[in-house]
N, C-alpha and C. Protein backbone atom coordinates (compact mmCIF):
# COMPACT_ATOMS: atom_id res chain seq x y z
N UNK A 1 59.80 73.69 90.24
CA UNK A 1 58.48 73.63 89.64
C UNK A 1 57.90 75.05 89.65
N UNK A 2 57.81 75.48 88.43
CA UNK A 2 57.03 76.93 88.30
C UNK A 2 55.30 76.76 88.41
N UNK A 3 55.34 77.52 89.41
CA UNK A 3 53.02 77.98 89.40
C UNK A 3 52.66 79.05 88.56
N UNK A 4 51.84 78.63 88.05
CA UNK A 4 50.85 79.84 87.52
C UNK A 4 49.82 80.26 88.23
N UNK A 5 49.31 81.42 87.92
CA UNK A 5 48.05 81.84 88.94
C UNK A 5 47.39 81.72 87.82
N UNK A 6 46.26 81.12 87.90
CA UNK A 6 44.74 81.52 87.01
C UNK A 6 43.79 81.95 87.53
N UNK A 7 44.01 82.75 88.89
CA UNK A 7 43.05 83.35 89.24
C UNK A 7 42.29 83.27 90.47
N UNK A 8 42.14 83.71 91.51
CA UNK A 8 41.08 83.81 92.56
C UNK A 8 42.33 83.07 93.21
N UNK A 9 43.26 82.64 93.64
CA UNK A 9 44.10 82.13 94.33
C UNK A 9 44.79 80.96 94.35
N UNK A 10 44.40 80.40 92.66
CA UNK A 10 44.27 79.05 92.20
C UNK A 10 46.03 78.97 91.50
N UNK A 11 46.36 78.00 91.91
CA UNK A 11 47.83 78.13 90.84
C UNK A 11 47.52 76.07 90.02
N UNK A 12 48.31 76.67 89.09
CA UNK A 12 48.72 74.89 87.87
C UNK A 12 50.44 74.94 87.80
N UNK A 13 50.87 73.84 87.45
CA UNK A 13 52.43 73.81 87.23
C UNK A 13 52.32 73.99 85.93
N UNK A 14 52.99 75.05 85.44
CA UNK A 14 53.49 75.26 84.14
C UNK A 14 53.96 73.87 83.68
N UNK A 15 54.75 73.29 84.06
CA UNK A 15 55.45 71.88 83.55
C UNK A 15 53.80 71.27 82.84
N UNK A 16 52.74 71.00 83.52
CA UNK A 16 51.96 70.25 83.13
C UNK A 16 50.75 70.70 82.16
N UNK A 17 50.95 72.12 81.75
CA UNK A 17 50.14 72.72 80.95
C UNK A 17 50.39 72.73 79.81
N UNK A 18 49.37 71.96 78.88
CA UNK A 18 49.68 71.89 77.65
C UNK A 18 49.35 72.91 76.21
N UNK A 19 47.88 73.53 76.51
CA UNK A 19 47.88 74.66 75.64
C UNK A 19 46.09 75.77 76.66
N UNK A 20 46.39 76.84 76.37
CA UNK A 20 45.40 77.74 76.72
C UNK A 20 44.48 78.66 75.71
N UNK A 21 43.56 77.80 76.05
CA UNK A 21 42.79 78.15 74.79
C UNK A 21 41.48 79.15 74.95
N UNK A 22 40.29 79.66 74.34
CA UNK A 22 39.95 80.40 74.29
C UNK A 22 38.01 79.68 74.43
N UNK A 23 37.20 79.73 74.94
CA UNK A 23 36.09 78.69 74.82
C UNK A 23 35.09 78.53 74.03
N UNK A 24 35.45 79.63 73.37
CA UNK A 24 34.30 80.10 72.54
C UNK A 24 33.82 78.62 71.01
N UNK A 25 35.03 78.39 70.52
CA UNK A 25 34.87 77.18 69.17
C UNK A 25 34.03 75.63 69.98
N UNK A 26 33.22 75.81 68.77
CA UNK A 26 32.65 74.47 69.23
C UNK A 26 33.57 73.26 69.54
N UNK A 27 34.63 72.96 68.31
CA UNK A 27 35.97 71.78 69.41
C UNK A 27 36.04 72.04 70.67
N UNK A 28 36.06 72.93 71.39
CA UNK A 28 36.45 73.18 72.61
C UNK A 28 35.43 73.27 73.77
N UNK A 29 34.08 73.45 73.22
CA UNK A 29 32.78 73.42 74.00
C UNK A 29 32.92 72.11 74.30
N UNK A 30 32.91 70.98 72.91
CA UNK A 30 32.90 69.31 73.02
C UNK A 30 33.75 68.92 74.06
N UNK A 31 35.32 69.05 74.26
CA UNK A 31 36.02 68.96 74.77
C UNK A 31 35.80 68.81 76.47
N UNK A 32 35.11 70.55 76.87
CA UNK A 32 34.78 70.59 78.38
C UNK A 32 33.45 69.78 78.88
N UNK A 33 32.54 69.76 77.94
CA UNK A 33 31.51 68.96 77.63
C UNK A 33 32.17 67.66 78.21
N UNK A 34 32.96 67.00 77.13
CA UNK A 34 33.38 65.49 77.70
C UNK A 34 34.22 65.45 78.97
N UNK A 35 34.58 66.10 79.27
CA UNK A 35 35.54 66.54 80.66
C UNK A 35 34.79 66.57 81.66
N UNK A 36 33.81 67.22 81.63
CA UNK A 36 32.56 66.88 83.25
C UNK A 36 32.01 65.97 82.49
N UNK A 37 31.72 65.03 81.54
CA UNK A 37 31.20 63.76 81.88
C UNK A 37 32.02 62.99 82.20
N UNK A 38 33.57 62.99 82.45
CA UNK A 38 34.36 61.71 82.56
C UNK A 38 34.69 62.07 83.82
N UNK A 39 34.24 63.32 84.43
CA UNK A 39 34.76 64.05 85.67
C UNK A 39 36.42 64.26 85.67
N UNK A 40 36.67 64.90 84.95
CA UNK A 40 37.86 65.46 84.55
C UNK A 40 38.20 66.93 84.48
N UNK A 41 36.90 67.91 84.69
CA UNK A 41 36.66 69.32 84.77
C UNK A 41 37.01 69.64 86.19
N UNK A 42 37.82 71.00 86.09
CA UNK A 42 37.79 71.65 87.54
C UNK A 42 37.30 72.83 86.93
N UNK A 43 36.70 73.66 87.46
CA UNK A 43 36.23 74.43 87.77
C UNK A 43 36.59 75.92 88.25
N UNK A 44 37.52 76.79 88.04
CA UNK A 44 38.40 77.44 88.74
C UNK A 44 37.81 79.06 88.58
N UNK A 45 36.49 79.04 88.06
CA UNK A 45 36.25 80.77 87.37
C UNK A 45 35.31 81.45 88.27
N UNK A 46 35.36 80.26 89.67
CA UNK A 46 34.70 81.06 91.06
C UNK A 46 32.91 81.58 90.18
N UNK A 47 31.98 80.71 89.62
CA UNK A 47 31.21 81.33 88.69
C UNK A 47 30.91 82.41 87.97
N UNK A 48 31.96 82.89 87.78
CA UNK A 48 32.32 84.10 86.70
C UNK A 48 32.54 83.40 85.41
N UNK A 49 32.21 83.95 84.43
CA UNK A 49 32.32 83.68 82.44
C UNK A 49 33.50 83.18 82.48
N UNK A 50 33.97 82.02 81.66
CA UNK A 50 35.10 80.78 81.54
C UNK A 50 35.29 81.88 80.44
N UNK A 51 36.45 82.30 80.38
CA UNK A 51 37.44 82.91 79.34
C UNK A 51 38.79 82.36 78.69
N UNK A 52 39.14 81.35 79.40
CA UNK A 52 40.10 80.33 79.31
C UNK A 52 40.01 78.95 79.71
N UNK A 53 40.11 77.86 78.79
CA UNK A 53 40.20 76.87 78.80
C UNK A 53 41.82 76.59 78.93
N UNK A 54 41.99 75.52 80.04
CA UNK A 54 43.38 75.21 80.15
C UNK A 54 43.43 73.62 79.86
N UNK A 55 44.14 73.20 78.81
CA UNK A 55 44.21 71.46 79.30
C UNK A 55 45.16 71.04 79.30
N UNK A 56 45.58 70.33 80.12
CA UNK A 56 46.51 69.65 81.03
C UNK A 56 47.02 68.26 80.21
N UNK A 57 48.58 67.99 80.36
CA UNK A 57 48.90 66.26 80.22
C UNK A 57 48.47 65.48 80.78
N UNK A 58 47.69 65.99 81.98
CA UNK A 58 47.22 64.52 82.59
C UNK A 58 45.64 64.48 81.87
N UNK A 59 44.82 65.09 81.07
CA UNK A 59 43.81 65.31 80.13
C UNK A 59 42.56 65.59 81.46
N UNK A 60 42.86 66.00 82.52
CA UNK A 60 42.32 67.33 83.10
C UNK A 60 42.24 68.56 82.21
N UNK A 61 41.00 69.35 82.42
CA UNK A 61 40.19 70.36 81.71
C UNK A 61 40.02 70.93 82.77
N UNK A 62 40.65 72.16 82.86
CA UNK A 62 40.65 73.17 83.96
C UNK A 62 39.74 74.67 83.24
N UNK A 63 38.91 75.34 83.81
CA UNK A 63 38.55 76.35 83.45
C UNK A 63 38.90 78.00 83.88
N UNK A 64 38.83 78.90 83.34
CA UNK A 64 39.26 79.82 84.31
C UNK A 64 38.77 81.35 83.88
N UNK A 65 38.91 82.38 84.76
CA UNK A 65 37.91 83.76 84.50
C UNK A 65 38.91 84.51 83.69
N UNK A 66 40.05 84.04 83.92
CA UNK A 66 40.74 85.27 83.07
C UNK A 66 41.53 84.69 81.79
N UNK A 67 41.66 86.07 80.71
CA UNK A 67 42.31 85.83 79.34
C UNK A 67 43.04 85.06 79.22
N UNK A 68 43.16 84.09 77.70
CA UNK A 68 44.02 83.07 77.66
C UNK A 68 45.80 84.22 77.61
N UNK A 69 45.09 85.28 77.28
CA UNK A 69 46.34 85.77 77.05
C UNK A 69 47.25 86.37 78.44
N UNK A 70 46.17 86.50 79.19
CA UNK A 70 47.33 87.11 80.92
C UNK A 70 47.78 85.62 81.01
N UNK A 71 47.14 84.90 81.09
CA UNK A 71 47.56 83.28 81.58
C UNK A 71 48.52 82.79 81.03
N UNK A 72 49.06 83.55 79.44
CA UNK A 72 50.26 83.15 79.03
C UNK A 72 51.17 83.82 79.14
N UNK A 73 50.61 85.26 79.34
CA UNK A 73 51.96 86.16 79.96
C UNK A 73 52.39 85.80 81.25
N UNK A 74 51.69 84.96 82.08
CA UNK A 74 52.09 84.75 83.35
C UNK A 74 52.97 83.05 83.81
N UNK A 75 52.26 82.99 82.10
CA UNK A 75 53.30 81.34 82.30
C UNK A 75 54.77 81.65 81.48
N UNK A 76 55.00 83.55 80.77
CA UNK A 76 56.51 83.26 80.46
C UNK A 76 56.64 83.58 78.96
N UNK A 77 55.05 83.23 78.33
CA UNK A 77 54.85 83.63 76.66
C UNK A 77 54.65 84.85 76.35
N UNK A 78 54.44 85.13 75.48
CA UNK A 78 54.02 86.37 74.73
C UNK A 78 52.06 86.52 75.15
N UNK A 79 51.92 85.21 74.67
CA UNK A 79 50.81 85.77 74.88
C UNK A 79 50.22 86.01 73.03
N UNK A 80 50.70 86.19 72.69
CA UNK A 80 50.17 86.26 71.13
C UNK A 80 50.82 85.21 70.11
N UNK A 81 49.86 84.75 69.24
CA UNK A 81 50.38 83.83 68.27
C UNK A 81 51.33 84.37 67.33
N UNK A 82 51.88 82.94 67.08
CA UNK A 82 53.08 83.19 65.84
C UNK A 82 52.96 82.85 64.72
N UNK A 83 53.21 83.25 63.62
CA UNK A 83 52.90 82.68 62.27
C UNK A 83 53.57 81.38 62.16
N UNK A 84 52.65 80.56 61.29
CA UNK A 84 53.06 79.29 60.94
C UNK A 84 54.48 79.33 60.10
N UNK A 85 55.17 78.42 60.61
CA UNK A 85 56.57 78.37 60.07
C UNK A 85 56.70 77.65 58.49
N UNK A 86 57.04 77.86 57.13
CA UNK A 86 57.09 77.26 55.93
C UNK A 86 58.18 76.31 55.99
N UNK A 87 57.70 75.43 55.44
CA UNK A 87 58.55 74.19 54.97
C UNK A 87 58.72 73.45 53.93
């Protein structure tokens, strides 16, 4: 089982991370929004600015202080998007 760090000493299993996103789009405000009402939010950005939204297969909404993009260099990605593939 691979850990990720997101920060302040916090690790997630890569296995269970489904995409890392960025918080700023309103979809994604709604999202954490419904996540502390179903109590499904953790909290992980030690009250520092949420810069990354993480959500999980188990539909846990994890938050966190640092770039979606270290968080994907540290889970193994690039870290930068890829162009959509034609079909």
């Amino acid at each position: 089982m691979k850990l990720i760090n997101i920060g302040f000493g916090n690790m997630i299993s890569a296995e269970r991370l489904v995409a890392v996103v960025s918080p700023d789009s309103a979809p994604i405000k709604r999202i954490v929004k419904e996540a502390r009402d179903q109590g499904r939010l953790i909290d992980a950005s030690y009250g520092r600015s949420t810069r990354a939204v993480l959500l999980m297969d188990s539909d846990h909404v994890i938050l966190s202080a640092l770039q979606p993009e270290t968080i994907a260099n540290r889970a193994g990605g690039t870290g930068e998007a890829r162009p959509a593939e034609e079909g």
